[in-house]
PDB file of N, CA and C in Angstrom:
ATOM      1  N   UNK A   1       9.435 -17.589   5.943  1.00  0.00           N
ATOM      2  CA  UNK A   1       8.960 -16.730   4.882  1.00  0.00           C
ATOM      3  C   UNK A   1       9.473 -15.310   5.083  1.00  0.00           C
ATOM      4  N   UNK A   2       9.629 -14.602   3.398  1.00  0.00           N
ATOM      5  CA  UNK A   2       9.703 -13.409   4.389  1.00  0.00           C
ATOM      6  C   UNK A   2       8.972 -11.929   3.785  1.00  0.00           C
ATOM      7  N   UNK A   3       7.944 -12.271   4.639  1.00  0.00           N
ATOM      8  CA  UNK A   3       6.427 -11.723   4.767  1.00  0.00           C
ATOM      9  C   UNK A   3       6.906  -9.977   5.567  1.00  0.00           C
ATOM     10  N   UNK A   4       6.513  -8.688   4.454  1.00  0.00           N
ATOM     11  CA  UNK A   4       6.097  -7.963   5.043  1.00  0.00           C
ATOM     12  C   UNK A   4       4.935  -6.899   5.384  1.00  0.00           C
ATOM     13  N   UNK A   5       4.958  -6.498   5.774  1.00  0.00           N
ATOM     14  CA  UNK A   5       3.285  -5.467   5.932  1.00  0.00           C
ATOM     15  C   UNK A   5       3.304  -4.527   4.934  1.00  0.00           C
ATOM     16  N   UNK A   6       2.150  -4.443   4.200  1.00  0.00           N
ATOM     17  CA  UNK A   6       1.847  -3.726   3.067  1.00  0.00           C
ATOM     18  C   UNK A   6       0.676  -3.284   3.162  1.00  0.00           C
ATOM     19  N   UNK A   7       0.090  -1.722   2.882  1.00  0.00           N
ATOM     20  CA  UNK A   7      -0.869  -0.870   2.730  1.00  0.00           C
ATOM     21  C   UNK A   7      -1.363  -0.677   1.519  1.00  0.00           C
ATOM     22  N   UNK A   8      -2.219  -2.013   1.098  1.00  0.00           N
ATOM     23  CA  UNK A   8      -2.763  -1.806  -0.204  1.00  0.00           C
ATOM     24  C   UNK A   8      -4.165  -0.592  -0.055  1.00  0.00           C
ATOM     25  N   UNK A   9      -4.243  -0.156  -1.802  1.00  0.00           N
ATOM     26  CA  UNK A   9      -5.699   0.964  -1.450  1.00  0.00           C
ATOM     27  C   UNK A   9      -5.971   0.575  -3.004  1.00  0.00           C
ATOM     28  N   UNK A  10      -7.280   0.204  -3.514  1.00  0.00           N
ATOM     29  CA  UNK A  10      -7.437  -0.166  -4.819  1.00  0.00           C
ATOM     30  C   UNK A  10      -8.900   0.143  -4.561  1.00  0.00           C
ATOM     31  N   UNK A  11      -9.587   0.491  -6.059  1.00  0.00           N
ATOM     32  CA  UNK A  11     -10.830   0.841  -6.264  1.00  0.00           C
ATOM     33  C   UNK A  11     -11.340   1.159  -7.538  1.00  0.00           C
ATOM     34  N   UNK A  12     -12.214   2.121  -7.697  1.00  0.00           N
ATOM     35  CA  UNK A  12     -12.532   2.202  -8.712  1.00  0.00           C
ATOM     36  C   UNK A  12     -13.263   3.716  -9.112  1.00  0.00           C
ATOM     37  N   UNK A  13     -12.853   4.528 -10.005  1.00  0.00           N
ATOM     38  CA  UNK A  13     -12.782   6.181 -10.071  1.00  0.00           C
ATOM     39  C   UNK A  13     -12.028   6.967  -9.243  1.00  0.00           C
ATOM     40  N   UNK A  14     -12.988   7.550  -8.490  1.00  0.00           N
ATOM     41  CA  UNK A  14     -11.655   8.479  -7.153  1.00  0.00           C
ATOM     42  C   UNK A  14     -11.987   7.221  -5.885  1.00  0.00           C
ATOM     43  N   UNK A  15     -13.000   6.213  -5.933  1.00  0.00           N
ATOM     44  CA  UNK A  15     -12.906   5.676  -4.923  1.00  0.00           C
ATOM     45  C   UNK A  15     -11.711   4.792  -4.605  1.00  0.00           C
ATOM     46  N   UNK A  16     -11.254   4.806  -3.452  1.00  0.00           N
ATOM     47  CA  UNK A  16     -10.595   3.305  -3.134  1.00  0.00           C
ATOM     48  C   UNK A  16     -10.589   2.794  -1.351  1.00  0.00           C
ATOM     49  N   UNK A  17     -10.604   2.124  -0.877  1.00  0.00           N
ATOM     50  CA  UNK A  17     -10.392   1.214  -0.149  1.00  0.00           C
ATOM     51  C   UNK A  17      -8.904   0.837   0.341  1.00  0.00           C
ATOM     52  N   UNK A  18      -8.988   1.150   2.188  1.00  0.00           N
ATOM     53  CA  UNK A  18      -7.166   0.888   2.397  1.00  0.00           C
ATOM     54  C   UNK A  18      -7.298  -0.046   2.860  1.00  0.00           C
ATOM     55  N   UNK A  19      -6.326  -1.440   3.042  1.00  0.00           N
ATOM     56  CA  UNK A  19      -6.325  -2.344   3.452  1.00  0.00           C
ATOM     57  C   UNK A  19      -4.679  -3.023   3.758  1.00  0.00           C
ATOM     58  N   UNK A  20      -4.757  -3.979   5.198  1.00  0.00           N
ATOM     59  CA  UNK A  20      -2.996  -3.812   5.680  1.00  0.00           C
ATOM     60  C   UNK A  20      -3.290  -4.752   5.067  1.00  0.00           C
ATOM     61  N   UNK A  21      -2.106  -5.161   4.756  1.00  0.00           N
ATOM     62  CA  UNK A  21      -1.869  -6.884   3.934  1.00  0.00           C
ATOM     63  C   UNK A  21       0.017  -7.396   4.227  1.00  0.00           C
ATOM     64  N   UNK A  22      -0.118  -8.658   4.548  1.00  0.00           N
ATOM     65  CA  UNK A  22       0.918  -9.212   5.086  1.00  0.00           C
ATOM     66  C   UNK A  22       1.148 -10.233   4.342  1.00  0.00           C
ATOM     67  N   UNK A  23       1.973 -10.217   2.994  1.00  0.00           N
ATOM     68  CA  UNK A  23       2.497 -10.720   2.245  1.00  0.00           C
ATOM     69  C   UNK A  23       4.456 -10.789   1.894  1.00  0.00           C
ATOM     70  N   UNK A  24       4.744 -11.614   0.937  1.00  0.00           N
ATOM     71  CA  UNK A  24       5.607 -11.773   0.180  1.00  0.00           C
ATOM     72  C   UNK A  24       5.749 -10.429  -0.390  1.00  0.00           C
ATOM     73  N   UNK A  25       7.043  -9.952  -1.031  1.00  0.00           N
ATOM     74  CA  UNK A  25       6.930  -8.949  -2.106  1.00  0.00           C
ATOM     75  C   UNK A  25       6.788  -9.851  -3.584  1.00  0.00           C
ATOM     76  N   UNK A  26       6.795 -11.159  -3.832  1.00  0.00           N
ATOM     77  CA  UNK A  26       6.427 -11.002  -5.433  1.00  0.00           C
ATOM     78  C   UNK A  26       4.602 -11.686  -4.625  1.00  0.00           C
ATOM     79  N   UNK A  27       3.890 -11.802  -3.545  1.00  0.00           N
ATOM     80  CA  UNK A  27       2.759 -11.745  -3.054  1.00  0.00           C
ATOM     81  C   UNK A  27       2.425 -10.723  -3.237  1.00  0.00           C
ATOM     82  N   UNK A  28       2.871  -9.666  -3.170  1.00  0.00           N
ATOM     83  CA  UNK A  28       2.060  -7.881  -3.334  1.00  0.00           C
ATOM     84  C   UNK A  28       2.073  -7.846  -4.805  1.00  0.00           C
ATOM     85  N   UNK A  29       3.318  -8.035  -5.615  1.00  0.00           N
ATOM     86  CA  UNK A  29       2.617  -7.977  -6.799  1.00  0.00           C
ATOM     87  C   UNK A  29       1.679  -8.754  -7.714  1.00  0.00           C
ATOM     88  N   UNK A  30       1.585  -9.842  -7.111  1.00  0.00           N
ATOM     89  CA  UNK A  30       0.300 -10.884  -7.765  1.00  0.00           C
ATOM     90  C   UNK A  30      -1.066 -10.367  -7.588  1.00  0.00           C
ATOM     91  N   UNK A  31      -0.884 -10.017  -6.108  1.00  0.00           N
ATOM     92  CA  UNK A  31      -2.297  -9.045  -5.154  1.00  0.00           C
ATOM     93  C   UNK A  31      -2.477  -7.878  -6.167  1.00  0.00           C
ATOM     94  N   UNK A  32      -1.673  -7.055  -6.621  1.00  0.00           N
ATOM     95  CA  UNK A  32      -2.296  -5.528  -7.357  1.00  0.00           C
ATOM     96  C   UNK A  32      -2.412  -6.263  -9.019  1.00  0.00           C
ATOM     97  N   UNK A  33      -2.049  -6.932  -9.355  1.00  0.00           N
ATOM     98  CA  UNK A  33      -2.487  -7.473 -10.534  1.00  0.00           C
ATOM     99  C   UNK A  33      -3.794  -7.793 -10.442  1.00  0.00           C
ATOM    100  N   UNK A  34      -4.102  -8.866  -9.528  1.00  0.00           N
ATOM    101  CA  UNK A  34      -5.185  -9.448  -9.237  1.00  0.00           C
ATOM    102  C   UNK A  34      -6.394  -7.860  -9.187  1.00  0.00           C
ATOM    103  N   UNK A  35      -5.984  -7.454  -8.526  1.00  0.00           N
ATOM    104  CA  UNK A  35      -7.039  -6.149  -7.963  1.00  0.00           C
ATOM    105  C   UNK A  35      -7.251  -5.323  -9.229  1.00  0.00           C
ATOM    106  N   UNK A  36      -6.547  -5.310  -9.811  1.00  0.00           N
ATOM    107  CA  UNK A  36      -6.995  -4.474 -11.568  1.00  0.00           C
ATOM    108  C   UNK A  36      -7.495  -4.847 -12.195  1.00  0.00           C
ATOM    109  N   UNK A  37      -7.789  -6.112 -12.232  1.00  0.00           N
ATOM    110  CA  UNK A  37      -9.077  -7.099 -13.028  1.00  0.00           C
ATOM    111  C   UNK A  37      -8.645  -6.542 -14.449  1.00  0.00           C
ATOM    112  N   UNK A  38      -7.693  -6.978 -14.713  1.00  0.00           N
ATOM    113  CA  UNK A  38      -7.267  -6.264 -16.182  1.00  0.00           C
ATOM    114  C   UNK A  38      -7.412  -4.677 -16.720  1.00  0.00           C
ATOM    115  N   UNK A  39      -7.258  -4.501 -16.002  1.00  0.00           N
ATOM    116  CA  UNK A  39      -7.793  -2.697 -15.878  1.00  0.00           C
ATOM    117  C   UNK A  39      -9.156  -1.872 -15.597  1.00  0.00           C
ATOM    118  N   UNK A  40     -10.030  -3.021 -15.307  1.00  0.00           N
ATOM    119  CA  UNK A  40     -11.511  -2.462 -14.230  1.00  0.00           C
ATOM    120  C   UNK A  40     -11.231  -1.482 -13.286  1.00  0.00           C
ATOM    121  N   UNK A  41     -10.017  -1.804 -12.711  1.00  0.00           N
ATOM    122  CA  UNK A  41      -9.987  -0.879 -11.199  1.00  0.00           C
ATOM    123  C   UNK A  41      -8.307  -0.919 -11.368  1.00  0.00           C
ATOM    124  N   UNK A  42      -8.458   0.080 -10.392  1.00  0.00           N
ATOM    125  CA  UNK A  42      -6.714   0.484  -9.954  1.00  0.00           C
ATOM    126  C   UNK A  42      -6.516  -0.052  -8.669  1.00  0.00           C
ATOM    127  N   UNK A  43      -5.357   0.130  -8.410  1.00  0.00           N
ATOM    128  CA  UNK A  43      -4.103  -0.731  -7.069  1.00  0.00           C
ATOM    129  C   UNK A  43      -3.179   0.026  -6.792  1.00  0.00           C
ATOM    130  N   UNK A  44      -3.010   0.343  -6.015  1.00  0.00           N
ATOM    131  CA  UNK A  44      -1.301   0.610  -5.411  1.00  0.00           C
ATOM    132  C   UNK A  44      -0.818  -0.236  -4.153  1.00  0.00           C
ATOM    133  N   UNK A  45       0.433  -0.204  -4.004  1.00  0.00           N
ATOM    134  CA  UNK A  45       0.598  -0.862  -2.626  1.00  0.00           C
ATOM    135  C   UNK A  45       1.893   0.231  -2.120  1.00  0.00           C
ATOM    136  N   UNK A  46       2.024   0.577  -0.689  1.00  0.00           N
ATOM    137  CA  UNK A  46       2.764   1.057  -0.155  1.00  0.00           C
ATOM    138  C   UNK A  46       3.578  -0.115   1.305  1.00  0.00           C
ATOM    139  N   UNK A  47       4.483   0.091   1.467  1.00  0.00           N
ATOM    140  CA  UNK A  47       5.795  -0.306   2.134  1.00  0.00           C
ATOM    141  C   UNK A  47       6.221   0.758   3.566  1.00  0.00           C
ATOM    142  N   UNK A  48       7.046  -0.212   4.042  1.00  0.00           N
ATOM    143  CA  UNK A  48       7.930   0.806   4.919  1.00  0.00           C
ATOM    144  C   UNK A  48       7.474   2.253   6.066  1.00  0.00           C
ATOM    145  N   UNK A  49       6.460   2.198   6.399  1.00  0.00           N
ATOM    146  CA  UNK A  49       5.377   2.897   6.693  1.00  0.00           C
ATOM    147  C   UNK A  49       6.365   4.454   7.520  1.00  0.00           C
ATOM    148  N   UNK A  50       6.508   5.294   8.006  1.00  0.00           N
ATOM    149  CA  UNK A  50       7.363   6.133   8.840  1.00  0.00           C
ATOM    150  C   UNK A  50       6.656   7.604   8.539  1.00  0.00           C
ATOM    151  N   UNK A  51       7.119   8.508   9.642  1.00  0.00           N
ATOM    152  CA  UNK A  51       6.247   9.695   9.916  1.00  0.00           C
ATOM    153  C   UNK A  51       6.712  10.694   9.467  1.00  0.00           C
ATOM    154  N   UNK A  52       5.935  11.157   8.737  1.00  0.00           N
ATOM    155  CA  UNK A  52       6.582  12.719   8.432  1.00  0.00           C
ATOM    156  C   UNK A  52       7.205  13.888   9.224  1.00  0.00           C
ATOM    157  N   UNK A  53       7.308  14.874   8.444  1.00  0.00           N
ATOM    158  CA  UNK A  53       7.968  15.963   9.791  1.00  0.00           C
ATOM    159  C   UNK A  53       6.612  17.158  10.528  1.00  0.00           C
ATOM    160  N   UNK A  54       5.665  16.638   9.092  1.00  0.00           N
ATOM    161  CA  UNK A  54       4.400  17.509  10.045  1.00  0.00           C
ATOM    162  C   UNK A  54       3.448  16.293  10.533  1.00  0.00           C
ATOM    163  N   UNK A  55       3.719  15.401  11.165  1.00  0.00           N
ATOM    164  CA  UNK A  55       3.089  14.429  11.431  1.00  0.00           C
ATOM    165  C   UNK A  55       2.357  13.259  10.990  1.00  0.00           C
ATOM    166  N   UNK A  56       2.166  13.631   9.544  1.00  0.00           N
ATOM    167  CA  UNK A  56       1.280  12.506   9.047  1.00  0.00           C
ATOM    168  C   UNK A  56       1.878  11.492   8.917  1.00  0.00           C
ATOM    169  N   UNK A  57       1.380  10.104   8.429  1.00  0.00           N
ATOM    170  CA  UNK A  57       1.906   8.717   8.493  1.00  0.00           C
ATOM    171  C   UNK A  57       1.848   8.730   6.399  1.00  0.00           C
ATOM    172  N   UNK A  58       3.587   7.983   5.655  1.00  0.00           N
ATOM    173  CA  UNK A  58       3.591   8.091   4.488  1.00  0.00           C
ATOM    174  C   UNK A  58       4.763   6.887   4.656  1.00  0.00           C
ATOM    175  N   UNK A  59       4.247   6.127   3.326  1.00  0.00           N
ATOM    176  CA  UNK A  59       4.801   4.919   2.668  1.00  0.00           C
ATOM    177  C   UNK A  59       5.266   5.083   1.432  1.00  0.00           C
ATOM    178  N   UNK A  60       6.386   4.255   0.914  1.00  0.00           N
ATOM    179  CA  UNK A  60       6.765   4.171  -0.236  1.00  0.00           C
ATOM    180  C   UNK A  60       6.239   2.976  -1.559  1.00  0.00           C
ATOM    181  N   UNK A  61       5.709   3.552  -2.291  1.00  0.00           N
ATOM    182  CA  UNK A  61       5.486   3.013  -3.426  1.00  0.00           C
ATOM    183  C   UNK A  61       6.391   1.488  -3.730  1.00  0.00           C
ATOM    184  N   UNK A  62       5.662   0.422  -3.604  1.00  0.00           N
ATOM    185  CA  UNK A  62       6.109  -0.656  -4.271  1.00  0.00           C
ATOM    186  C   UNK A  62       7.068  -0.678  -5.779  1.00  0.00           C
ATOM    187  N   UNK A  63       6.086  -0.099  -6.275  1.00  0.00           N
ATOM    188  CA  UNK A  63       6.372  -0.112  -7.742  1.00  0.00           C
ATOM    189  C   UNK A  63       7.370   0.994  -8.209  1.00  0.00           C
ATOM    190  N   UNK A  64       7.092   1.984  -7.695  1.00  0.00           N
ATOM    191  CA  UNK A  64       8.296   3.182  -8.763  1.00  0.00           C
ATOM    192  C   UNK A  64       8.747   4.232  -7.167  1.00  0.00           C
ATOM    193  N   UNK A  65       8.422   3.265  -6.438  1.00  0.00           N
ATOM    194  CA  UNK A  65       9.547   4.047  -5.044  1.00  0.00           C
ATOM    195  C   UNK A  65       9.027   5.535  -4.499  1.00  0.00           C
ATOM    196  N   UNK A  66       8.547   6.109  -4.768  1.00  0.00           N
ATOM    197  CA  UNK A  66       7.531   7.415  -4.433  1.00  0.00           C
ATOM    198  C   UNK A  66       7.174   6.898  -3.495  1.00  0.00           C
ATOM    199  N   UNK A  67       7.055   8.496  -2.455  1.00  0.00           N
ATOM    200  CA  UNK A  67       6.524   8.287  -1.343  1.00  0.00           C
ATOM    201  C   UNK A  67       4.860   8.815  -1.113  1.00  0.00           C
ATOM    202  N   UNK A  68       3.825   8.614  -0.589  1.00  0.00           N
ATOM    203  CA  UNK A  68       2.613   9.046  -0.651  1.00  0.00           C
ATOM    204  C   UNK A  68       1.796   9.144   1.256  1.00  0.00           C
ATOM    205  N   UNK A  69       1.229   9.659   1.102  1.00  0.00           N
ATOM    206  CA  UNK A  69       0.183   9.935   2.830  1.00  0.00           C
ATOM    207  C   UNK A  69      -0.872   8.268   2.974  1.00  0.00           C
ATOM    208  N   UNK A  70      -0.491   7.691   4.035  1.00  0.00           N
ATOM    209  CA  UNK A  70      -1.104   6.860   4.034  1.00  0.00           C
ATOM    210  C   UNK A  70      -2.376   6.976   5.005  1.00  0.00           C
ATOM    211  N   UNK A  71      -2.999   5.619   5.280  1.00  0.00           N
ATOM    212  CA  UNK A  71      -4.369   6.465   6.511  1.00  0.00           C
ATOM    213  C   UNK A  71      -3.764   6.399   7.846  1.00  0.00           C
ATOM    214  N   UNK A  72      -4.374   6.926   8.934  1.00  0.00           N
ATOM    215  CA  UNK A  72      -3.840   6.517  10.021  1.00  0.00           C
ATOM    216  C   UNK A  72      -3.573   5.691  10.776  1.00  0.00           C
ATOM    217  N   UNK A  73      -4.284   4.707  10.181  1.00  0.00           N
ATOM    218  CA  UNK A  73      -4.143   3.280  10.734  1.00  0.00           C
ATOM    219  C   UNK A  73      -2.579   2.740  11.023  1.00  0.00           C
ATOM    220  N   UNK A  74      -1.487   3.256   9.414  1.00  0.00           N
ATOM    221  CA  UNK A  74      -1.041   2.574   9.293  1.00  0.00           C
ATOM    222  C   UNK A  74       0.495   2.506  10.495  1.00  0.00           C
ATOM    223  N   UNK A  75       0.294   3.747  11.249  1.00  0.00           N
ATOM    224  CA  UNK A  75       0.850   4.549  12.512  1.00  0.00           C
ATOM    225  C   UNK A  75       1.564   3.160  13.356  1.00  0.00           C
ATOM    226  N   UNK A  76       0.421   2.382  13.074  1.00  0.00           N
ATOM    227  CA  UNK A  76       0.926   1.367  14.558  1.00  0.00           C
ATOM    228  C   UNK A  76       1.848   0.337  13.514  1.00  0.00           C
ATOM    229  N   UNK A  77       2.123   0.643  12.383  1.00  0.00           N
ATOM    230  CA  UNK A  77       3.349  -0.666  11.729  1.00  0.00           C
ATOM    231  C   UNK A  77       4.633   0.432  11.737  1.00  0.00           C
ATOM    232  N   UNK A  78       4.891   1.696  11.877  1.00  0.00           N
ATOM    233  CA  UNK A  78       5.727   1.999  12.195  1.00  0.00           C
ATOM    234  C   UNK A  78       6.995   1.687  13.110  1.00  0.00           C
ATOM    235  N   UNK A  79       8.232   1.307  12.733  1.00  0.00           N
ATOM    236  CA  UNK A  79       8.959   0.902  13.725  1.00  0.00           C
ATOM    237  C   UNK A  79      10.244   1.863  13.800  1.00  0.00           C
TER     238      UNK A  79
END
């Protein structure tokens, strides 16, 4: 398979929830479909995890390639 690590965060208003997920890439997009419940709640998924230059940990956008601050967790999928 070829399964990679993904930093989903989905919720609902300003809330959301981070979560690693180890999928397919057309698996990540079934997953943020799924998570929008037709537009109840929002999804993103981030990729590729690597460190900034002031330290923080930031992934790239699945969907439209943007890069964003992820939590710290996601530090240890860095390679």
């Amino acid at each position: 398979m070829n399964n990679r690590i993904y930093w989903l965060v989905s919720g609902e208003g300003d809330n959301g929830t981070w979560e690693r997920v180890e999928t397919t890439p057309r698996g990540i997009k079934l997953r943020l479909t799924r998570e929008r419940c037709g537009g109840d709640r929002w999804a993103r998924a981030y990729e590729l995890p690597y460190e900034t230059a002031d330290g923080c940990v930031a992934g790239y956008d699945v969907e439209d390639g943007m890069p964003s601050t992820l939590p710290e967790e996601a530090r240890a999928d860095i390679h």
